[in-house]
PDB file of N, CA and C in Angstrom:
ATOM      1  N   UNK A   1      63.078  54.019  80.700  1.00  0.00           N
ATOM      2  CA  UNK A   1      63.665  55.350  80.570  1.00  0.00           C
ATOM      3  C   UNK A   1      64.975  55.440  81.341  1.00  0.00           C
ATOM      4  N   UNK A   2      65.387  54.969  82.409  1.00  0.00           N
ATOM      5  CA  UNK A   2      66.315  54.570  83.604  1.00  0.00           C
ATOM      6  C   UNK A   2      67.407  54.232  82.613  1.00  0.00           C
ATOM      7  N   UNK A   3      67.164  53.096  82.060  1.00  0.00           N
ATOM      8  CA  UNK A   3      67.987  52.722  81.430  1.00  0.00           C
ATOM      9  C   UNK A   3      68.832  53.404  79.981  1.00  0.00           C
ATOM     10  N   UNK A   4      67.973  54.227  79.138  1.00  0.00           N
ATOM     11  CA  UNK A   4      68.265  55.296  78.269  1.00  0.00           C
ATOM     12  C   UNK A   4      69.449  56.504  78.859  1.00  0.00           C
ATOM     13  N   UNK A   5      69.504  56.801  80.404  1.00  0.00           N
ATOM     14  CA  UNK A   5      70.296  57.872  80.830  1.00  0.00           C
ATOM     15  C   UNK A   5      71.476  56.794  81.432  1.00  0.00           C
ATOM     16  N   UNK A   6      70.999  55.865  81.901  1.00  0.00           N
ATOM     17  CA  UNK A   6      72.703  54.715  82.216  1.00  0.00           C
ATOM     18  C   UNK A   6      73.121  54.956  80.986  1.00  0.00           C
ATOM     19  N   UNK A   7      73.005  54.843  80.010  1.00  0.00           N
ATOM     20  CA  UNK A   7      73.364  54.171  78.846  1.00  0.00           C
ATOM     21  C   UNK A   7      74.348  55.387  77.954  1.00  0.00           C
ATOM     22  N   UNK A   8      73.497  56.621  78.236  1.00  0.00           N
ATOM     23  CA  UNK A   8      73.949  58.042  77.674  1.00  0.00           C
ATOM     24  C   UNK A   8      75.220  58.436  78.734  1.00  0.00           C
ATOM     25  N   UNK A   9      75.162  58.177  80.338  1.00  0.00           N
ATOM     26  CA  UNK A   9      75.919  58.842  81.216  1.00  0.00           C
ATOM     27  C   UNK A   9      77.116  57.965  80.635  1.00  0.00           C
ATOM     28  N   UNK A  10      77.241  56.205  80.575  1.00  0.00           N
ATOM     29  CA  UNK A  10      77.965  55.684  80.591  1.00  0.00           C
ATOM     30  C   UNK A  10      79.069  56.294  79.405  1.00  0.00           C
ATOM     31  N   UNK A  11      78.289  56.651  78.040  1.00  0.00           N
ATOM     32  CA  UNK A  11      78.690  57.043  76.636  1.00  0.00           C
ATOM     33  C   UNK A  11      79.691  58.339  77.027  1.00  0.00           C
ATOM     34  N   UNK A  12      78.947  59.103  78.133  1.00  0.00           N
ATOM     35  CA  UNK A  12      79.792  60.736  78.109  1.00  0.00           C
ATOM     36  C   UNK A  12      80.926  60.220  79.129  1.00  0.00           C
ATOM     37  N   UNK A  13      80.757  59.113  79.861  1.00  0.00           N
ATOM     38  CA  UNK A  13      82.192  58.953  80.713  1.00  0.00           C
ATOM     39  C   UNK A  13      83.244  58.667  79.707  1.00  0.00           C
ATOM     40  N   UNK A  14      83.078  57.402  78.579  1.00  0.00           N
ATOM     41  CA  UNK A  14      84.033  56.848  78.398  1.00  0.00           C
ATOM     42  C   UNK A  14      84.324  57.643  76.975  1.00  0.00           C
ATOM     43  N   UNK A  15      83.923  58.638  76.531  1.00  0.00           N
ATOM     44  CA  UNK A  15      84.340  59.520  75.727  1.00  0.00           C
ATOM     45  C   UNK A  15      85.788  60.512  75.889  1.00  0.00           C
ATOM     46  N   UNK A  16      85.755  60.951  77.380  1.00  0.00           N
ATOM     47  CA  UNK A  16      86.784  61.613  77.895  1.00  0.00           C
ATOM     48  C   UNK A  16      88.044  60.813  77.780  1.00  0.00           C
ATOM     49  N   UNK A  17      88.052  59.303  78.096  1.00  0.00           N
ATOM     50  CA  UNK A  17      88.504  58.365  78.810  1.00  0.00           C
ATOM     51  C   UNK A  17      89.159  58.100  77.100  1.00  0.00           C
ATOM     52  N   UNK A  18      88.330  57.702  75.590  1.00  0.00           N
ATOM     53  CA  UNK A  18      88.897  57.283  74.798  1.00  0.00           C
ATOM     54  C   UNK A  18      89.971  58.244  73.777  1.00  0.00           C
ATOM     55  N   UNK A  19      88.770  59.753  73.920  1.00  0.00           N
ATOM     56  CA  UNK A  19      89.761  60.513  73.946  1.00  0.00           C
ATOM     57  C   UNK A  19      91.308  60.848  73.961  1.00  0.00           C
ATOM     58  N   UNK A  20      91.718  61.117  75.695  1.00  0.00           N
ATOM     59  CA  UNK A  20      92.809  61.376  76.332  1.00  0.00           C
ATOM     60  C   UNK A  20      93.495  60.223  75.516  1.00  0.00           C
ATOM     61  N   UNK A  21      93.197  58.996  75.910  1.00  0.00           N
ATOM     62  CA  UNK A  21      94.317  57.778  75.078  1.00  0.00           C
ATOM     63  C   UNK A  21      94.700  58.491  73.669  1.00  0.00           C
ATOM     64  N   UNK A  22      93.846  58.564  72.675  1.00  0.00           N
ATOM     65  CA  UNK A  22      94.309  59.097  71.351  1.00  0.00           C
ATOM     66  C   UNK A  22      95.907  60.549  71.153  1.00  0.00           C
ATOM     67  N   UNK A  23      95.189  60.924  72.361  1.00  0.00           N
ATOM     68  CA  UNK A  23      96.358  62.442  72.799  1.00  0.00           C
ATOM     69  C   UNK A  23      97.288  62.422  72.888  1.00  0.00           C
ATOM     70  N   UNK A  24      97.296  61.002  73.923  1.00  0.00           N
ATOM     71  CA  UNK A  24      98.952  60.374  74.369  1.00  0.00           C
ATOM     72  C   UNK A  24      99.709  59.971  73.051  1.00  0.00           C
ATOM     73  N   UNK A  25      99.056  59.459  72.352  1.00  0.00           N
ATOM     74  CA  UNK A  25      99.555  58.880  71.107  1.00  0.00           C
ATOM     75  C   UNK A  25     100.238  59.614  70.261  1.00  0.00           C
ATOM     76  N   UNK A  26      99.433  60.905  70.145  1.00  0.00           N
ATOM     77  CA  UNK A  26     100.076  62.195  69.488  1.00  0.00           C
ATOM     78  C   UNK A  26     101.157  63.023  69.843  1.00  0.00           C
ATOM     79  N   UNK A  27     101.044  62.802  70.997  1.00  0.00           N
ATOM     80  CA  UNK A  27     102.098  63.295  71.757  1.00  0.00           C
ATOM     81  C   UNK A  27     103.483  62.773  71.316  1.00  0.00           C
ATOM     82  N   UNK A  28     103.649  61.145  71.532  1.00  0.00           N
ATOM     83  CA  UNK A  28     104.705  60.294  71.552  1.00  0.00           C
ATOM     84  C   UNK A  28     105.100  60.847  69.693  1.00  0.00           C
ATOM     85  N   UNK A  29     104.389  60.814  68.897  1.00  0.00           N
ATOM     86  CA  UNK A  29     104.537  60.986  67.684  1.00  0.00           C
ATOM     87  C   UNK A  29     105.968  62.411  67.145  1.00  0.00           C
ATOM     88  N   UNK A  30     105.287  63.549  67.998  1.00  0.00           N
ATOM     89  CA  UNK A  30     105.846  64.420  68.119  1.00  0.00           C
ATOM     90  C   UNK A  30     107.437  64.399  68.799  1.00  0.00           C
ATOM     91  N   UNK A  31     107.228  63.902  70.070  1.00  0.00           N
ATOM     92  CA  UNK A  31     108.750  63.476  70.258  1.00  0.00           C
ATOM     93  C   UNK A  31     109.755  62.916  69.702  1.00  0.00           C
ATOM     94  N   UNK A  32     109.018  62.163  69.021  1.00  0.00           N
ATOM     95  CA  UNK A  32     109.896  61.037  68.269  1.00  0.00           C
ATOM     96  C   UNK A  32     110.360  61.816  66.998  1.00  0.00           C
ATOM     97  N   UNK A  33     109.600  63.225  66.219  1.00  0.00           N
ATOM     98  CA  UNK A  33     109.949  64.007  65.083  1.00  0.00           C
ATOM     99  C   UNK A  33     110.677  64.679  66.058  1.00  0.00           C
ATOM    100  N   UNK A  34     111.167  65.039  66.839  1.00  0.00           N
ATOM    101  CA  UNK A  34     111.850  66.128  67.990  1.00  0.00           C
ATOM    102  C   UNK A  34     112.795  66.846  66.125  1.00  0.00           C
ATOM    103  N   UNK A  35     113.114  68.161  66.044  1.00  0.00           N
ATOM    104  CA  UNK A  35     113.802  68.692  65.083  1.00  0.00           C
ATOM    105  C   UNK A  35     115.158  69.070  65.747  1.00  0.00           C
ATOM    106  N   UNK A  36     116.627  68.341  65.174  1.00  0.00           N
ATOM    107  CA  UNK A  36     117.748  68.581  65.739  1.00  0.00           C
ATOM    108  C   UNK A  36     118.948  68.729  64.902  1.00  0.00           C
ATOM    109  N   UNK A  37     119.835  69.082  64.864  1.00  0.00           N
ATOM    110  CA  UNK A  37     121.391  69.770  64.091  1.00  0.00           C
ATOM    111  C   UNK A  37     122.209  68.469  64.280  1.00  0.00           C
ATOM    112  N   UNK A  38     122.502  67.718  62.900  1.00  0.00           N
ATOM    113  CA  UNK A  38     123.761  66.811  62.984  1.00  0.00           C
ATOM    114  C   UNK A  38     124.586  67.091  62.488  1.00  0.00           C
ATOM    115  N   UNK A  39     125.811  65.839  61.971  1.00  0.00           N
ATOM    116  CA  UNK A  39     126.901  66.174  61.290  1.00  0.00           C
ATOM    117  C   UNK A  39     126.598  64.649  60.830  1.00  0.00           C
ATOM    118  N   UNK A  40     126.799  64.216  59.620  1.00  0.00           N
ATOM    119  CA  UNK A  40     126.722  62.912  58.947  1.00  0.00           C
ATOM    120  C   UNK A  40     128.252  62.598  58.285  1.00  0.00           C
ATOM    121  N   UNK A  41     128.748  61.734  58.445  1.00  0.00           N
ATOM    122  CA  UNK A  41     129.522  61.180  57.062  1.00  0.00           C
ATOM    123  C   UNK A  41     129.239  60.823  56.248  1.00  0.00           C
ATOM    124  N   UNK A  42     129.768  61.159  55.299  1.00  0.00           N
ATOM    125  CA  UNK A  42     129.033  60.084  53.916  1.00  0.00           C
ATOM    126  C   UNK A  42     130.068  58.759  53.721  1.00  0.00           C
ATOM    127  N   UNK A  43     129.931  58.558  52.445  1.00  0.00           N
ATOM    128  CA  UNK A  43     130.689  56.961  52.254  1.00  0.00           C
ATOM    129  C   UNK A  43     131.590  57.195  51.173  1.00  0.00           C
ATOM    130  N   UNK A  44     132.609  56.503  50.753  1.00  0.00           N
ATOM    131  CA  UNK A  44     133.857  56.920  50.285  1.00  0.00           C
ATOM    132  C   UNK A  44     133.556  55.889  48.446  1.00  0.00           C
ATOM    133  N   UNK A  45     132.138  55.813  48.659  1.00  0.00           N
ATOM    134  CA  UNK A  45     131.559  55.411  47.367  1.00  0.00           C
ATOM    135  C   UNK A  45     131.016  56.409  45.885  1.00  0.00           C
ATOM    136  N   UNK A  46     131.019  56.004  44.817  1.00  0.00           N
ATOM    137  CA  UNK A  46     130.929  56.871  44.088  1.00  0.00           C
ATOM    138  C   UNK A  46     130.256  56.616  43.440  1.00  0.00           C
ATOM    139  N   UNK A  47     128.781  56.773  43.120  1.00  0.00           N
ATOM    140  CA  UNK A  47     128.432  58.022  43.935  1.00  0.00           C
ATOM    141  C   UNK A  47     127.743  57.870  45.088  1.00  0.00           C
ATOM    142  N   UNK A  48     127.598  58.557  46.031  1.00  0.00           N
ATOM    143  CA  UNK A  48     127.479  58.602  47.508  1.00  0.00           C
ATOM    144  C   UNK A  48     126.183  58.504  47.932  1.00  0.00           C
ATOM    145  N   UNK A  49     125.761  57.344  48.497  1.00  0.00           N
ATOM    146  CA  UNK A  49     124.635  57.161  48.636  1.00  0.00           C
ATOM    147  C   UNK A  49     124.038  57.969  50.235  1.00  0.00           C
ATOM    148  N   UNK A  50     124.364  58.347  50.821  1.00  0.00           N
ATOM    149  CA  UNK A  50     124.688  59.312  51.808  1.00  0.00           C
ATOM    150  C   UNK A  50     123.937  60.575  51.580  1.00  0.00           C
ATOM    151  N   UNK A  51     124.910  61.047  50.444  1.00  0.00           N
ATOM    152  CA  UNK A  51     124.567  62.034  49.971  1.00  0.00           C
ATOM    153  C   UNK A  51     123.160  62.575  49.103  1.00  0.00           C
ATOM    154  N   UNK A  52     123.298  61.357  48.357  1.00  0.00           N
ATOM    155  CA  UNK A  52     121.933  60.937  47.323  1.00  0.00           C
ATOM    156  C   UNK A  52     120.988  61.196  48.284  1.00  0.00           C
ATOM    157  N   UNK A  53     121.385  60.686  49.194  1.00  0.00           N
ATOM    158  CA  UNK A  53     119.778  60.856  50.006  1.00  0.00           C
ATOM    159  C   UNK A  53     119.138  61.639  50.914  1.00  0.00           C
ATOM    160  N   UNK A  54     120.548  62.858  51.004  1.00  0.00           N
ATOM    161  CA  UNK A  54     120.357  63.953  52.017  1.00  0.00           C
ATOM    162  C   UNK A  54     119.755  64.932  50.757  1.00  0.00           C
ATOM    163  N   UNK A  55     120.084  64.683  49.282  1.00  0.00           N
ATOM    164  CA  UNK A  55     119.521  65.779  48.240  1.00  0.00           C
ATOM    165  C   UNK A  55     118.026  65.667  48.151  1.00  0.00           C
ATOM    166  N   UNK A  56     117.542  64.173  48.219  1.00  0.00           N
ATOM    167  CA  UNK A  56     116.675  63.830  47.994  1.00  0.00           C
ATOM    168  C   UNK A  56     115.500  64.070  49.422  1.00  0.00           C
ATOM    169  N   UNK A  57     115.811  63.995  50.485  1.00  0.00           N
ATOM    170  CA  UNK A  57     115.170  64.378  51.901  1.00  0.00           C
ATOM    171  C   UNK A  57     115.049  66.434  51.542  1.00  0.00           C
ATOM    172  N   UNK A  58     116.173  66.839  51.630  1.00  0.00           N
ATOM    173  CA  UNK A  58     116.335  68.245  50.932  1.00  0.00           C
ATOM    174  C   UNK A  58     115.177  68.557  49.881  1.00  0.00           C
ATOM    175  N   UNK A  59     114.985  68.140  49.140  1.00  0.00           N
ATOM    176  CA  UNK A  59     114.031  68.741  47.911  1.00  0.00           C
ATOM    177  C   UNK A  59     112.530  68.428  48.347  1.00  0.00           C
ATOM    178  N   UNK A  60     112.623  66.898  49.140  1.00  0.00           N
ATOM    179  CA  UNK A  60     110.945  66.978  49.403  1.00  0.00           C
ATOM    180  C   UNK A  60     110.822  67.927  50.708  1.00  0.00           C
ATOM    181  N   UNK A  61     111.982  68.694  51.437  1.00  0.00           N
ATOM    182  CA  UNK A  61     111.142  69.619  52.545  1.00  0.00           C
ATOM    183  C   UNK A  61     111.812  69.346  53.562  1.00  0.00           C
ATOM    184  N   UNK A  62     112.252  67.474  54.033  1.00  0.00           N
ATOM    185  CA  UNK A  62     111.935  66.979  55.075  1.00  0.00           C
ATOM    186  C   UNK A  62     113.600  67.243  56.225  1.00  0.00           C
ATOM    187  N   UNK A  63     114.906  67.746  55.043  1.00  0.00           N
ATOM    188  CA  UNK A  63     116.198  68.324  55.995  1.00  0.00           C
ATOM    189  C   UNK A  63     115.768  69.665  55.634  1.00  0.00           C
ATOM    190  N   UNK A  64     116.206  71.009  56.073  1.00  0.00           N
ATOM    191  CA  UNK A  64     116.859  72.009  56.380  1.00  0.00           C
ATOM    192  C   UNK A  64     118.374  72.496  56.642  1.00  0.00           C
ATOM    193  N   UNK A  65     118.401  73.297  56.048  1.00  0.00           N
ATOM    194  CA  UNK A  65     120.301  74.052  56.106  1.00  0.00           C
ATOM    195  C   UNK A  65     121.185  72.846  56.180  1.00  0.00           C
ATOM    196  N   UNK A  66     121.106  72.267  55.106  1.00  0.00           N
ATOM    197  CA  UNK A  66     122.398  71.295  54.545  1.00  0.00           C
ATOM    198  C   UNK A  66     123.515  72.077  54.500  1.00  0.00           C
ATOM    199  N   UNK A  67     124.717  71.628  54.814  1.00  0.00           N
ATOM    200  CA  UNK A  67     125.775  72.112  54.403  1.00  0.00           C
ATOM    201  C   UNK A  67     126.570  71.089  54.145  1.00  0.00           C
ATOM    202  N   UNK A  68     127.024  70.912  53.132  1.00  0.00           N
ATOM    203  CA  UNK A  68     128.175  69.623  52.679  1.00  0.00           C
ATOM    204  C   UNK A  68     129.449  70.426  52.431  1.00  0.00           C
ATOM    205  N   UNK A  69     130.236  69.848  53.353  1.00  0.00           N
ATOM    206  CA  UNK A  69     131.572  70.145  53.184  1.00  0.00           C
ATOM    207  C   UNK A  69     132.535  69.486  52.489  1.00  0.00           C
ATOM    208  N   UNK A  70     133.156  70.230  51.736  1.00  0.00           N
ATOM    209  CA  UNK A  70     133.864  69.390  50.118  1.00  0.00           C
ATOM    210  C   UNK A  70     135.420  68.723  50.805  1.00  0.00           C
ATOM    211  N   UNK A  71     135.049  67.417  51.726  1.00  0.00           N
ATOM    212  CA  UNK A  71     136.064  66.880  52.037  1.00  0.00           C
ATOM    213  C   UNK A  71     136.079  65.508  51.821  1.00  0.00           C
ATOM    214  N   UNK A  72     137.112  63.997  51.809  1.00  0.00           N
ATOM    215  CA  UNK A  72     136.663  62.990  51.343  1.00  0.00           C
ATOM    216  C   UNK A  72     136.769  62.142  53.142  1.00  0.00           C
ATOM    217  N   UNK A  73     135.778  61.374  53.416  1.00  0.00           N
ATOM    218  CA  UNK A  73     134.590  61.358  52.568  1.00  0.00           C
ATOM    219  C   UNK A  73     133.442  62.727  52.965  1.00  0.00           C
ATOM    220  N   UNK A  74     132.782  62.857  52.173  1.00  0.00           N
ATOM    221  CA  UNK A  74     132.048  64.260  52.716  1.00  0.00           C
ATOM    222  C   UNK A  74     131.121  64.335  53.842  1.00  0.00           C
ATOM    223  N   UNK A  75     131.455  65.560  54.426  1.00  0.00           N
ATOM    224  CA  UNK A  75     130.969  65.538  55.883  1.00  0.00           C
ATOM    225  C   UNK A  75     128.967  67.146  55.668  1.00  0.00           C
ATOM    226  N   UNK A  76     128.515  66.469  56.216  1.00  0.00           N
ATOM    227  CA  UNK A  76     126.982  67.209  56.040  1.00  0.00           C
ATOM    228  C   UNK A  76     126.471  67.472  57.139  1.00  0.00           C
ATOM    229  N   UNK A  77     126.113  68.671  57.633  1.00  0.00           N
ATOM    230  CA  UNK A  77     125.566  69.488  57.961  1.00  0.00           C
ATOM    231  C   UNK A  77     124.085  69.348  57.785  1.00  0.00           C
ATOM    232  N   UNK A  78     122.886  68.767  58.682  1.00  0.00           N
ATOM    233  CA  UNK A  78     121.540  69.107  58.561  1.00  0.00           C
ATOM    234  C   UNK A  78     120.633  69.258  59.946  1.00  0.00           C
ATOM    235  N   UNK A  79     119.810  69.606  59.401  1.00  0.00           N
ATOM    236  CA  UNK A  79     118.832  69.972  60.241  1.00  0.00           C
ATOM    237  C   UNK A  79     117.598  69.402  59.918  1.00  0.00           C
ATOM    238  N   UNK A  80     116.943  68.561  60.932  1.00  0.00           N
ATOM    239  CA  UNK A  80     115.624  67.425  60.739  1.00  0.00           C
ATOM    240  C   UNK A  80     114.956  66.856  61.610  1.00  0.00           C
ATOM    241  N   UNK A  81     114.273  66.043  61.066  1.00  0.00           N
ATOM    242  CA  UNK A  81     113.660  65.313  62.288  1.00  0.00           C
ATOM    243  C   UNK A  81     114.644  63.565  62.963  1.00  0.00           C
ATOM    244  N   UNK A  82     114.577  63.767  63.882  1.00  0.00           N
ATOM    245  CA  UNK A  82     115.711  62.701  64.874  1.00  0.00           C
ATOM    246  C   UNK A  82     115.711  61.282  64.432  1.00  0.00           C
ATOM    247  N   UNK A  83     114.652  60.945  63.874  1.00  0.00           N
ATOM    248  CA  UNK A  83     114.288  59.782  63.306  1.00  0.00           C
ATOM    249  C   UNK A  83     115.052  59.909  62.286  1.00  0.00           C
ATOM    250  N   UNK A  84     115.131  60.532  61.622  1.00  0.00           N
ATOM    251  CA  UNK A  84     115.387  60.851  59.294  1.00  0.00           C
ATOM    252  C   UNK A  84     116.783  60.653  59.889  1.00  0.00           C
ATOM    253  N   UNK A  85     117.745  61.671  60.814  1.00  0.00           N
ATOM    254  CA  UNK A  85     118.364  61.754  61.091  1.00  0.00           C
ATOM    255  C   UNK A  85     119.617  60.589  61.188  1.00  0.00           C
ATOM    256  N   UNK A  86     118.358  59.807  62.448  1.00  0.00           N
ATOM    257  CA  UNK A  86     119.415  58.286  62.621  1.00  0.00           C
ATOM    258  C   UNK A  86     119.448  57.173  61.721  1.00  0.00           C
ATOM    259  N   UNK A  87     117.955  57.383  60.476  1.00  0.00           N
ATOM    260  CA  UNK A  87     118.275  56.284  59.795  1.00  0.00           C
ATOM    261  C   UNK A  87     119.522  56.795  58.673  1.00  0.00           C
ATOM    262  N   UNK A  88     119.957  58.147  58.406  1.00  0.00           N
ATOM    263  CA  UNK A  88     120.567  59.046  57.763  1.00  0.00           C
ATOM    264  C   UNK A  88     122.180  58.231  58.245  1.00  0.00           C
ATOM    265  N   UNK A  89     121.974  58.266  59.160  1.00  0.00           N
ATOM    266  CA  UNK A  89     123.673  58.073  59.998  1.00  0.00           C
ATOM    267  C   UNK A  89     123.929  56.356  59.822  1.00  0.00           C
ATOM    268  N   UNK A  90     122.620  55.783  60.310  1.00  0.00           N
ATOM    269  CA  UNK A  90     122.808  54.324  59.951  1.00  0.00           C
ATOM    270  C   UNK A  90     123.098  53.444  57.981  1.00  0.00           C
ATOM    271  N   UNK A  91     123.480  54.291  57.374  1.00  0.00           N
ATOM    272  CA  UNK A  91     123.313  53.648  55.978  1.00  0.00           C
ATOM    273  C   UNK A  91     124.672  53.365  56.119  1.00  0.00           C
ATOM    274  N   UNK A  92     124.622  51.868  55.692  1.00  0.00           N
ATOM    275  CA  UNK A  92     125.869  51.871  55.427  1.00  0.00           C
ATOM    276  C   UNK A  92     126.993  52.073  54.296  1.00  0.00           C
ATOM    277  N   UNK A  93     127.806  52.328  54.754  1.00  0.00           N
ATOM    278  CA  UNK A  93     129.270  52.968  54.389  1.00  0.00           C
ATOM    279  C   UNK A  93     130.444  52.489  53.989  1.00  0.00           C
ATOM    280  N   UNK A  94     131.261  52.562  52.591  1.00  0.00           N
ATOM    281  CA  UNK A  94     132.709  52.149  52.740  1.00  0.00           C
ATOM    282  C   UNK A  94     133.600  53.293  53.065  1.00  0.00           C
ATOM    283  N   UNK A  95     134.474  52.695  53.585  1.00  0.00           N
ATOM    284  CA  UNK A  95     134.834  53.625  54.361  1.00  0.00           C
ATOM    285  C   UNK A  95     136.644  53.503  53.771  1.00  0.00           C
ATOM    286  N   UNK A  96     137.151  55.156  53.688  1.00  0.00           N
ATOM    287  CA  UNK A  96     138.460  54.850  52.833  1.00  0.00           C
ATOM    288  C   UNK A  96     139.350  53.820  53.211  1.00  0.00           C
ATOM    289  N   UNK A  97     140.629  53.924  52.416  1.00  0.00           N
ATOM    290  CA  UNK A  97     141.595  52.819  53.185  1.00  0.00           C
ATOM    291  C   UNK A  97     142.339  53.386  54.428  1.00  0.00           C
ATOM    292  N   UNK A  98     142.634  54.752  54.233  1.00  0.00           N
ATOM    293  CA  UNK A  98     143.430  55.600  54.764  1.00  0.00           C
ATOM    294  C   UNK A  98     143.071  55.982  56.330  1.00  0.00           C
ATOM    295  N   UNK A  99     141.712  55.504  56.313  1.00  0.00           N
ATOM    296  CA  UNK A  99     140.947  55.669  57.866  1.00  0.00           C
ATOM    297  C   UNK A  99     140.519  54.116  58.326  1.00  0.00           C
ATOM    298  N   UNK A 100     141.245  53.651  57.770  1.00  0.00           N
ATOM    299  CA  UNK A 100     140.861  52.110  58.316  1.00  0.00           C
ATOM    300  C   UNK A 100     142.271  51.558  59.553  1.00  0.00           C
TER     301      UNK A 100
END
């Protein structure tokens, strides 16, 4: 019988214990979506893959308050999660002659 309540006490310690770990995890998850205001360039390609993909983030939900400004190459306005964000900024780009 001794052994039935080791066995149960041990179960309710390491419950708390496996718990909390899972929490932390969730946590980090959340930071990493942190929601923040950029400015993107697009690419001086036609058609703009930049762009293509801020319409396409836009329609499933995942930017907010786009604003594309009708300049070359076009400059965008969003609001998202920090991640979407930087892979958003990292695509690469040709870039005009005139700014080279």
């Amino acid at each position: 019988m001794s052994k039935k309540i080791k066995m149960t006490a041990i179960a309710f310690l390491l419950f708390p214990v496996i718990t909390g770990c899972s929490s932390v995890n969730d946590n980090k998850a959340v930071i990493d979506n942190e929601i923040v205001r950029a400015l993107i360039i697009g690419s001086a390609e036609h058609p703009d893959p930049v762009l293509k993909m801020v319409h396409d983030l836009e329609k499933k939900g995942i930017l907010k308050n786009v604003i594309v400004r009708e300049s070359f190459p076009v400059q965008i306005d969003v609001t998202g999660p920090k991640d979407v964000i930087k892979k958003l900024k990292a695509i690469p780009k040709e870039i005009p002659p005139e700014f080279k």
